[in-house]
Protein backbone atom coordinates (compact mmCIF):
# COMPACT_ATOMS: atom_id res chain seq x y z
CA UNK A 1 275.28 100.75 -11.37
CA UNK A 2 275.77 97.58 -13.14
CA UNK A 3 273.57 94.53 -12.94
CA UNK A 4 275.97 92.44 -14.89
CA UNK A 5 276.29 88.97 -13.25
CA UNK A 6 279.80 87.40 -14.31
CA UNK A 7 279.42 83.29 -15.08
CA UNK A 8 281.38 82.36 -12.19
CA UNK A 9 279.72 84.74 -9.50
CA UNK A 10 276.32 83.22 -10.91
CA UNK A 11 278.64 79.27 -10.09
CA UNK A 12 279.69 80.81 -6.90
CA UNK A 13 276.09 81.87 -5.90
CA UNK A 14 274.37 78.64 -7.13
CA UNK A 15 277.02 76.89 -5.11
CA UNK A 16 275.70 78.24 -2.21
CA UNK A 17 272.41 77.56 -2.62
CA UNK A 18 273.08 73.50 -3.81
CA UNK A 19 274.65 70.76 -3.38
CA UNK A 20 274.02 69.66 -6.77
CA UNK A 21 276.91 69.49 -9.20
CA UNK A 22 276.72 72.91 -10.57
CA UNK A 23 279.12 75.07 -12.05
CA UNK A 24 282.50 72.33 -12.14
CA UNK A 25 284.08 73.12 -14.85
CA UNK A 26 284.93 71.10 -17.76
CA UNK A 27 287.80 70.10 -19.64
CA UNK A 28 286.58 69.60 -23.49
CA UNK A 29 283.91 67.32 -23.38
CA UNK A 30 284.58 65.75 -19.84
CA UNK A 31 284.74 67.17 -16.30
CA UNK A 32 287.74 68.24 -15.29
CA UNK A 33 289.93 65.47 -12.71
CA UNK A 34 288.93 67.04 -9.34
CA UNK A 35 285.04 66.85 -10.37
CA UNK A 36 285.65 63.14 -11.33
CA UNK A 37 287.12 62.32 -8.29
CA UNK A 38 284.20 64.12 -5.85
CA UNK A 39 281.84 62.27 -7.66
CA UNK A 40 283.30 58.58 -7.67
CA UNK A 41 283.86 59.35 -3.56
CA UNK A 42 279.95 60.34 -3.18
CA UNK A 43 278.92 57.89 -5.70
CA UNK A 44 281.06 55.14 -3.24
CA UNK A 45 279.75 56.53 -0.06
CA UNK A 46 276.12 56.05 -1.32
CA UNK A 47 276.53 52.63 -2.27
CA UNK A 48 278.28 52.13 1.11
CA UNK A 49 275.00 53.81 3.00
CA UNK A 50 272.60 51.87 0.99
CA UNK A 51 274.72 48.00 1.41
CA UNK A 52 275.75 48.57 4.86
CA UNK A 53 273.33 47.46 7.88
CA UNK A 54 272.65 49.58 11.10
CA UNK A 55 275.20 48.74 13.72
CA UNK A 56 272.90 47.13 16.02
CA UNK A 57 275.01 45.98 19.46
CA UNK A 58 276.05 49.73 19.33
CA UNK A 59 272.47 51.07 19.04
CA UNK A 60 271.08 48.30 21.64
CA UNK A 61 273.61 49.27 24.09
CA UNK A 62 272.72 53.15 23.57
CA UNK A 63 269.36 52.47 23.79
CA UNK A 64 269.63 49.81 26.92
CA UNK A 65 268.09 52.45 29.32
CA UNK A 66 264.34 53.12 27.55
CA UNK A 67 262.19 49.79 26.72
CA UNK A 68 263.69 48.40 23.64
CA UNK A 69 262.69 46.12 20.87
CA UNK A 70 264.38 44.59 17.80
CA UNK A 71 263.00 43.47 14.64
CA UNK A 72 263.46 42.38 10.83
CA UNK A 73 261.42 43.04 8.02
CA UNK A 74 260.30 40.21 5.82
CA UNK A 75 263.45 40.89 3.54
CA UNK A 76 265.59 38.47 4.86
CA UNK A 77 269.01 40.13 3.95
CA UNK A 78 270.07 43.22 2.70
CA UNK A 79 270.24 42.53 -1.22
CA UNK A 80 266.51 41.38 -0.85
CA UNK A 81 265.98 44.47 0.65
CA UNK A 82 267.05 46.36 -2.12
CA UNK A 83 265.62 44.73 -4.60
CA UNK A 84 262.23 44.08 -3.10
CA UNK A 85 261.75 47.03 -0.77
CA UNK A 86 257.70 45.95 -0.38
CA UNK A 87 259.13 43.62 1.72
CA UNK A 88 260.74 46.07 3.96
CA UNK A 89 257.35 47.27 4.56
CA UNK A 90 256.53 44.20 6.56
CA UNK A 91 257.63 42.48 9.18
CA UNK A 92 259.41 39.26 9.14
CA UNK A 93 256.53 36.11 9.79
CA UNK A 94 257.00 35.81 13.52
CA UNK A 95 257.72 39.21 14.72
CA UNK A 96 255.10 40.83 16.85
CA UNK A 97 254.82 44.48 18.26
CA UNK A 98 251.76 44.13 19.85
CA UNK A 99 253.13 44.00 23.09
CA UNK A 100 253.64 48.06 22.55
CA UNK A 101 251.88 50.60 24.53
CA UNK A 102 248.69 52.05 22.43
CA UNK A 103 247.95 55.37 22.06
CA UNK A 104 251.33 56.31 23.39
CA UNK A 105 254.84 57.88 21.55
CA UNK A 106 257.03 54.54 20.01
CA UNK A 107 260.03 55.51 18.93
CA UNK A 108 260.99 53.25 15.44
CA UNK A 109 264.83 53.81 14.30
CA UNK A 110 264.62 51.59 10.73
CA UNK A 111 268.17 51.19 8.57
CA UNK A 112 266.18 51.96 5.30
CA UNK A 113 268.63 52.76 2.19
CA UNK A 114 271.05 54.52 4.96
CA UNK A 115 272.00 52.84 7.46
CA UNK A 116 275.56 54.97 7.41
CA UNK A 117 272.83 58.19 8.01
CA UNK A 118 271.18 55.96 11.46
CA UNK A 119 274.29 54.45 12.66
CA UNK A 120 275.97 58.62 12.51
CA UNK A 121 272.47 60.18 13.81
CA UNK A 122 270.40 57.89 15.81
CA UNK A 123 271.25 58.09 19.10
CA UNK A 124 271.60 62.06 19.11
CA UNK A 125 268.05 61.81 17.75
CA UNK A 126 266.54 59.59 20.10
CA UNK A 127 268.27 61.00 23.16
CA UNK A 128 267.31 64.07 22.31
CA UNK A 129 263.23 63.01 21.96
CA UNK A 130 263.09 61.28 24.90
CA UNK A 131 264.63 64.51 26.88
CA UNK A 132 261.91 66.10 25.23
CA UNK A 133 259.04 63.64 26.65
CA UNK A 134 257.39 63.38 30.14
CA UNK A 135 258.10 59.53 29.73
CA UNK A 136 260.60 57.52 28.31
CA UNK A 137 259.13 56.00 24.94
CA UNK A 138 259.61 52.15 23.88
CA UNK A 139 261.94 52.14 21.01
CA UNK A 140 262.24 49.09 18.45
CA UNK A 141 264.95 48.60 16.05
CA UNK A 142 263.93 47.85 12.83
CA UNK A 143 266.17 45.77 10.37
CA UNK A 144 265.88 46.47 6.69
């Protein structure tokens, strides 16, 4: 019996385990045209998640039935965001959560650097928490 492990069933079988660009072939020094073209679509559609905002009139309507809550970080837009993300970590001057329930669940659904990610997921996720709780939970919306 041969333990012999062929280059491309080793591709094949790290392909499986990754999504990492492994095992794409090259042609010469470059990768070949379909590997080139994969990788400008995912490089696109992260720049897309990270510049885009959380559609928020589509999550506030999802969310109208649960107490809800909408807020900004001190980043004022999005390219702020990005470049300063310490001010993500705080919220805009003005905004106030205190009105929130201690010592209970909150729910916070934030846009970070994928928005594309909250905008696909977030309603799934919070339906599917607030099944799972005795009581509904406040949620807030939390821009940039």
């Amino acid at each position: 019996m041969s333990t012999d492990i062929t280059l491309q069933t080793l591709e094949e079988k790290l392909r499986e385990m990754t999504t990492a660009r492994v095992g794409i072939g090259r042609s010469g020094g470059g990768w070949t045209t379909k590997a080139t073209l994969s990788f400008a679509l995912d490089h696109a559609r992260a720049r897309e998640a990270v510049w885009s905002g959380m559609n928020l009139p589509a999550l506030q309507s999802a969310f109208a039935k649960w107490p809800l809550s909408t807020v900004s970080s001190a980043a004022h837009d999005r390219a702020t965001y990005v470049r300063r993300p310490d001010l993500g970590r705080v919220l805009a001057p003005g905004e106030d959560l205190s009105s929130l329930p201690k010592g209970k669940i909150v729910i916070v659904v934030a846009d970070g650097l994928s928005a594309t990610a909250v905008n696909k997921n977030a309603v799934s996720v919070v339906s599917g928490l607030q099944d799972l709780l005795s009581e509904p939970a406040p949620i807030v919306l939390v821009e940039r």
